[in-house]
Protein backbone atom coordinates (compact mmCIF):
# COMPACT_ATOMS: atom_id res chain seq x y z
CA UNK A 1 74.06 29.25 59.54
CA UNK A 2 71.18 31.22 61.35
CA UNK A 3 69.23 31.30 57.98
CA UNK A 4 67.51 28.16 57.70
CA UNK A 5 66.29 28.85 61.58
CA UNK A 6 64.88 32.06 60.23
CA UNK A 7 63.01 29.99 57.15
CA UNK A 8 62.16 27.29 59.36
CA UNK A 9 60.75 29.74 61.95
CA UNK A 10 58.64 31.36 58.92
CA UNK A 11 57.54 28.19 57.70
CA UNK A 12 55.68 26.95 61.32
CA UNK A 13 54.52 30.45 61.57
CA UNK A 14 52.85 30.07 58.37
CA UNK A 15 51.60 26.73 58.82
CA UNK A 16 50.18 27.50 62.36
CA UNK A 17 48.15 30.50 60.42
CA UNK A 18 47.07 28.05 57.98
CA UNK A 19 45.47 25.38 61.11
CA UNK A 20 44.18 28.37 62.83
CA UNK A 21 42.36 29.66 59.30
CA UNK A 22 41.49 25.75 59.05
CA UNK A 23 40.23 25.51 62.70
CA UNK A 24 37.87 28.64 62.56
CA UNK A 25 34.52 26.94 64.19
CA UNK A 26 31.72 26.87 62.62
CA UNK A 27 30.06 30.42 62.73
CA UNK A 28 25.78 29.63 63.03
CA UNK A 29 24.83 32.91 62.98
CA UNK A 30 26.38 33.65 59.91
CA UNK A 31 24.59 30.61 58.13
CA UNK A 32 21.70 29.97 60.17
CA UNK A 33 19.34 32.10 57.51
CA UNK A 34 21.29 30.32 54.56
CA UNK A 35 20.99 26.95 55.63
CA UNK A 36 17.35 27.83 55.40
CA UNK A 37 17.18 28.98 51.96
CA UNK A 38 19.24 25.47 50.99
CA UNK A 39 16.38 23.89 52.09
CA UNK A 40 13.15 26.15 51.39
CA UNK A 41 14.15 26.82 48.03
CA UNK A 42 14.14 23.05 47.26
CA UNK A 43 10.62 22.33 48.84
CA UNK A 44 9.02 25.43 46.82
CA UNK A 45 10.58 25.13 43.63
CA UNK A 46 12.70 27.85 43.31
CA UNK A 47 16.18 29.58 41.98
CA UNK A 48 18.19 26.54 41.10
CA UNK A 49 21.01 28.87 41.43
CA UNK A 50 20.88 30.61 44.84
CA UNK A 51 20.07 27.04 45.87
CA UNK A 52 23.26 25.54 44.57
CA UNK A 53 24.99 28.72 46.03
CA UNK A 54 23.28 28.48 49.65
CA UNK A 55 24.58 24.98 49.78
CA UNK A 56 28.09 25.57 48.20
CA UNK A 57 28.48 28.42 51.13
CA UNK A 58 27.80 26.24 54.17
CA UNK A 59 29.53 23.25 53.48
CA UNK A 60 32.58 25.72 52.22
CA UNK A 61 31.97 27.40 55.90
CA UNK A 62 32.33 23.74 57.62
CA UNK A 63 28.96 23.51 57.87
CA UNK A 64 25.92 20.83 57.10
CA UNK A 65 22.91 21.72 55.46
CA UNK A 66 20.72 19.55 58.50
CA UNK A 67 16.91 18.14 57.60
CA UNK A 68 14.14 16.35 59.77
CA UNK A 69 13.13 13.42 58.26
CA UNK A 70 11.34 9.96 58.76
CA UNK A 71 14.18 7.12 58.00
CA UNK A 72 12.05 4.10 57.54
CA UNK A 73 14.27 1.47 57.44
CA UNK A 74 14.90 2.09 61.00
CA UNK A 75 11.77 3.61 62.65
CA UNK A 76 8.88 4.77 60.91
CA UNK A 77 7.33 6.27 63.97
CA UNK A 78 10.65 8.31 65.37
CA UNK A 79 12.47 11.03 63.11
CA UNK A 80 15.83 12.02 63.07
CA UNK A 81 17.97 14.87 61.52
CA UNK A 82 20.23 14.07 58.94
CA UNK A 83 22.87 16.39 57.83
CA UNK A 84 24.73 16.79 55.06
CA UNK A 85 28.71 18.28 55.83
CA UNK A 86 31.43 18.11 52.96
CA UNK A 87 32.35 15.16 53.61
CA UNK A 88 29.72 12.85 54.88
CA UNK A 89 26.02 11.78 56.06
CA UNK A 90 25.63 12.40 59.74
CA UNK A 91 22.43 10.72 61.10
CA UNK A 92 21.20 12.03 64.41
CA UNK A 93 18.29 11.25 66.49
CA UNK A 94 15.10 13.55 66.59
CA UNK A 95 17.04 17.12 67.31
CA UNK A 96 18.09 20.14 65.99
CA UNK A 97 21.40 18.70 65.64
CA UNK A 98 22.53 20.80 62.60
CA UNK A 99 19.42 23.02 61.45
CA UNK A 100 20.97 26.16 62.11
CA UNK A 101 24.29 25.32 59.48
CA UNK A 102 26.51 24.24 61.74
CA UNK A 103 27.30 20.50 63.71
CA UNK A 104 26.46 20.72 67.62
CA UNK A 105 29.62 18.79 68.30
CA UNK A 106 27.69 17.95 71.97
CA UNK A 107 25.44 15.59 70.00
CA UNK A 108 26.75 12.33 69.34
CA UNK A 109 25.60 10.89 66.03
CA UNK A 110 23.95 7.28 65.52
CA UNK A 111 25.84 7.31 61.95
CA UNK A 112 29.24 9.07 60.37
CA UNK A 113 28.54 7.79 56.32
CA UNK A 114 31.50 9.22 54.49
CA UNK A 115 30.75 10.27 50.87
CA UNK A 116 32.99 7.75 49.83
CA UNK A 117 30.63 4.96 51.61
CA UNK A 118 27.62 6.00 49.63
CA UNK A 119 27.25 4.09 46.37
CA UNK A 120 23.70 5.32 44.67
CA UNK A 121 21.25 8.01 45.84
CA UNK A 122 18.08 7.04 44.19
CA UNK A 123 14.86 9.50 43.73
CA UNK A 124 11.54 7.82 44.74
CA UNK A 125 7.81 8.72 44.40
CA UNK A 126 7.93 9.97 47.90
CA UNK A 127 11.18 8.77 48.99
CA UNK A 128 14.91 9.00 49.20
CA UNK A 129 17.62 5.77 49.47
CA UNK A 130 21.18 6.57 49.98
CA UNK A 131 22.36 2.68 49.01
CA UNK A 132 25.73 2.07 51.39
CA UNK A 133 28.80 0.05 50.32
CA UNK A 134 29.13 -0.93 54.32
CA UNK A 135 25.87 -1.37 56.59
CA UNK A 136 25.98 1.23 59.57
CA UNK A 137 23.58 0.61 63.14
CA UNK A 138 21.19 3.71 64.08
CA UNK A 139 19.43 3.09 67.16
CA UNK A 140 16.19 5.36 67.14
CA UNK A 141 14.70 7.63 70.27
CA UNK A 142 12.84 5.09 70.92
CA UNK A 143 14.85 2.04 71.35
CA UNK A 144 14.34 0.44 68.27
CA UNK A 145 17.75 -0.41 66.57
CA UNK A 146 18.70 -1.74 62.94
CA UNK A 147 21.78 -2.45 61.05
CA UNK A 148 20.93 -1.35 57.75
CA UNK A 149 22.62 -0.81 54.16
CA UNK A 150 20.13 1.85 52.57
CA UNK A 151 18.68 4.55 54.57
CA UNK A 152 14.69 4.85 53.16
CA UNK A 153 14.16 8.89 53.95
CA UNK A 154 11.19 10.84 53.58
CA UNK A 155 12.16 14.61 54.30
CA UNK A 156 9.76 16.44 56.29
CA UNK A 157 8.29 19.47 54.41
CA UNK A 158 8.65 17.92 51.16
CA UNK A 159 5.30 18.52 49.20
CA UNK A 160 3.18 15.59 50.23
CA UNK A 161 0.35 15.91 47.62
CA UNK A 162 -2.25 13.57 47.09
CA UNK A 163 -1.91 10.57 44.41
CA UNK A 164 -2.02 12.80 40.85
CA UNK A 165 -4.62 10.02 38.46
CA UNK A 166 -3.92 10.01 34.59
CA UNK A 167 -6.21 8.50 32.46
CA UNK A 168 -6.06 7.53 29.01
CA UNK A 169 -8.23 9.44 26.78
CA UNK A 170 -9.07 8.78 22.68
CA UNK A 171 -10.60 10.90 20.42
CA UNK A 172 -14.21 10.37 19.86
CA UNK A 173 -15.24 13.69 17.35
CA UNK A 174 -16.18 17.20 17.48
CA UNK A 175 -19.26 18.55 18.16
CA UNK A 176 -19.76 21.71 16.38
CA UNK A 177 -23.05 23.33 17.80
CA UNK A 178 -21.54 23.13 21.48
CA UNK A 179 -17.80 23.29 20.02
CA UNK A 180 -16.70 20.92 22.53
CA UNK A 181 -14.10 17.57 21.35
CA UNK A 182 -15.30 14.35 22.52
CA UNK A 183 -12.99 12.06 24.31
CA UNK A 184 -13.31 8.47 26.02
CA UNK A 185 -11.63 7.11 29.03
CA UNK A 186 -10.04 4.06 27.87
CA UNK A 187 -8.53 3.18 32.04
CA UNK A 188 -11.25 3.67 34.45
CA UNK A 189 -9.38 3.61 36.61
CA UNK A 190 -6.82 5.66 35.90
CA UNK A 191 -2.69 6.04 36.36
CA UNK A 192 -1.59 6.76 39.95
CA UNK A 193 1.40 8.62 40.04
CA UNK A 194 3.24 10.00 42.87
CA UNK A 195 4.76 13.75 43.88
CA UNK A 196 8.56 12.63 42.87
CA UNK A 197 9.66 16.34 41.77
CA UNK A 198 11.26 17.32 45.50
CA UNK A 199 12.96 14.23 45.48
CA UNK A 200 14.45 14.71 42.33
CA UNK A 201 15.72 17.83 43.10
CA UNK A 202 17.18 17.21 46.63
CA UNK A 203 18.70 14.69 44.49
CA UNK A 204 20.15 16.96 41.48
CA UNK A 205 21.84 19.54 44.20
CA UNK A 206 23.20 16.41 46.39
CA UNK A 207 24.58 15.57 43.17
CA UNK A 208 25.97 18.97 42.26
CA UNK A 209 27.38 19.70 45.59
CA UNK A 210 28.44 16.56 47.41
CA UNK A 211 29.36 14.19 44.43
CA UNK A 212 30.60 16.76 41.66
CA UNK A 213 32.89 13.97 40.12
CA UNK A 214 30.05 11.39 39.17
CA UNK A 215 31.70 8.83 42.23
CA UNK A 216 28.17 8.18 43.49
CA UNK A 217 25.67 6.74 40.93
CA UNK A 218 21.76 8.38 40.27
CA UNK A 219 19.02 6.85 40.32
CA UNK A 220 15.04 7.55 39.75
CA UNK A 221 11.93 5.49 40.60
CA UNK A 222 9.02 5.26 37.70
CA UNK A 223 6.89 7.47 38.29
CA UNK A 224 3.88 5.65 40.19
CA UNK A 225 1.87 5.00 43.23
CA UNK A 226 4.74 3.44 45.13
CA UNK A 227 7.59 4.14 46.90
C-alpha cells in the first residue's frame, strides 16, 4: 500500500524540478552581448544565420530581443522600446526596458500584444506595421495617448539613407572614337525609391522566429518614396 506514496512522492519531486528548471530568471549577463548581435547583424547586413541563432537563443533563454524605436501612430516625437519575448510584443515607454535580453519586470508596459493578436507584419520603405486583430492604448512619455490597431515603427539604427533616384535610360548609339554608349533620360525626374532592405529583414527573422507556422501574414510596401 506504501507504493503509490513512494510514486506519488517521485512524481511532485519531479514536477517541482521541472517549475524550478521553468522558473530559472532570466540570466542578462549571459545574453546581454547576444541580444546585441540579434540586432547589429540586422542593421549591417550580415550572417543570416548567427542572426537567426542570436535570436533563437534569447527568446529560448526567456528573454526579448528589446529595440528603440519611433511608434508613430502614437507619438512621433517620444520613442519607446519594444521587445520581442516568445510569446508576445511588449511596448514600453522610452527605456532600456529589455536591451540587455532580458524583461525588467519593475517596468510596467503600455502594451502586452500576444503573437496570437498580431494579424500581418508588413515591410515599408522606412517603416514597420504590426496590423492587430484587437486595438491596444499606449500612452507615450509625454502624455499623449492613442488607442490604436497598427503600431507604425521606425527602428532606430536602421540605415536611414537618402531617397535612392532611378531614371529611365534608352539607348541612343555608340560612339567609337571616345568608346563611350549613348543613353537618354526618358524621366527627368527620376524614380524615388526608399531604403526598405532593413525592414525586410527585421521582417524575414520576425517571421522565422516568432511566427514559424505561417499564423501571421507578410506583407511588403512597393518600393517608393513613401512610407
Amino acid at each position: 500500500m506504501r507504493t503509490p506514496r513512494v510514486v506519488a512522492a517521485l512524481v511532485v519531486s519531479s514536477l517541482a524540478g521541472v517549475a524550478t528548471a521553468q522558473s530559472a530568471p532570466c540570466d542578462s549577463g549571459a545574453l546581454r552581448d547576444v541580444a546585441d548581435t540579434a540586432r547589429v547583424n540586422i542593421i549591417d547586413a550580415v550572417d543570416g544565420a548567427a542572426t537567426l541563432d542570436a535570436w533563437r537563443t534569447v527568446l529560448d533563454s526567456g528573454g526579448a530581443i528589446g529595440w528603440a524605436v519611433t511608434e508613430y501612430n502614437v507619438d512621433a516625437r517620444s520613442s519607446f522600446v519594444f521587445a520581442f519575448d516568445r510569446s508576445s510584443l511588449r511596448v514600453y515607454r522610452a527605456g532600456d526596458a529589455a536591451m540587455g535580453g532580458c524583461i525588467d519586470a519593475a517596468v510596467v508596459p503600455e502594451a502586452v500584444i500576444s503573437w496570437s493578436q498580431v494579424r500581418e507584419i508588413e515591410a515599408g520603405n522606412w517603416v514597420v506595421w504590426f496590423k492587430l486583430r484587437e486595438p491596444v492604448t499606449i500612452t507615450s512619455d509625454r502624455g499623449k495617448r492613442k488607442r490604436v490597431d497598427e503600431l507604425k515603427a521606425y527602428f532606430h539604427g536602421a540605415p536611414s539613407a537618402d531617397l535612392t533616384y532611378y531614371y529611365n535610360r534608352d539607348y541612343v548609339g555608340h560612339i567609337p572614337f571616345w568608346n563611350v554608349d549613348v543613353y537618354e533620360i526618358s524621366n527627368v525626374r527620376g524614380i524615388a525609391v526608399g531604403p526598405n532592405d532593413f525592414q525586410r529583414r527585421l521582417q524575414f527573422i520576425l517571421a522565422r522566429t516568432i511566427g514559424p507556422g505561417g499564423e501571421i501574414s507578410l506583407t511588403r510596401k512597393g518600393r517608393g518614396a513613401g512610407w
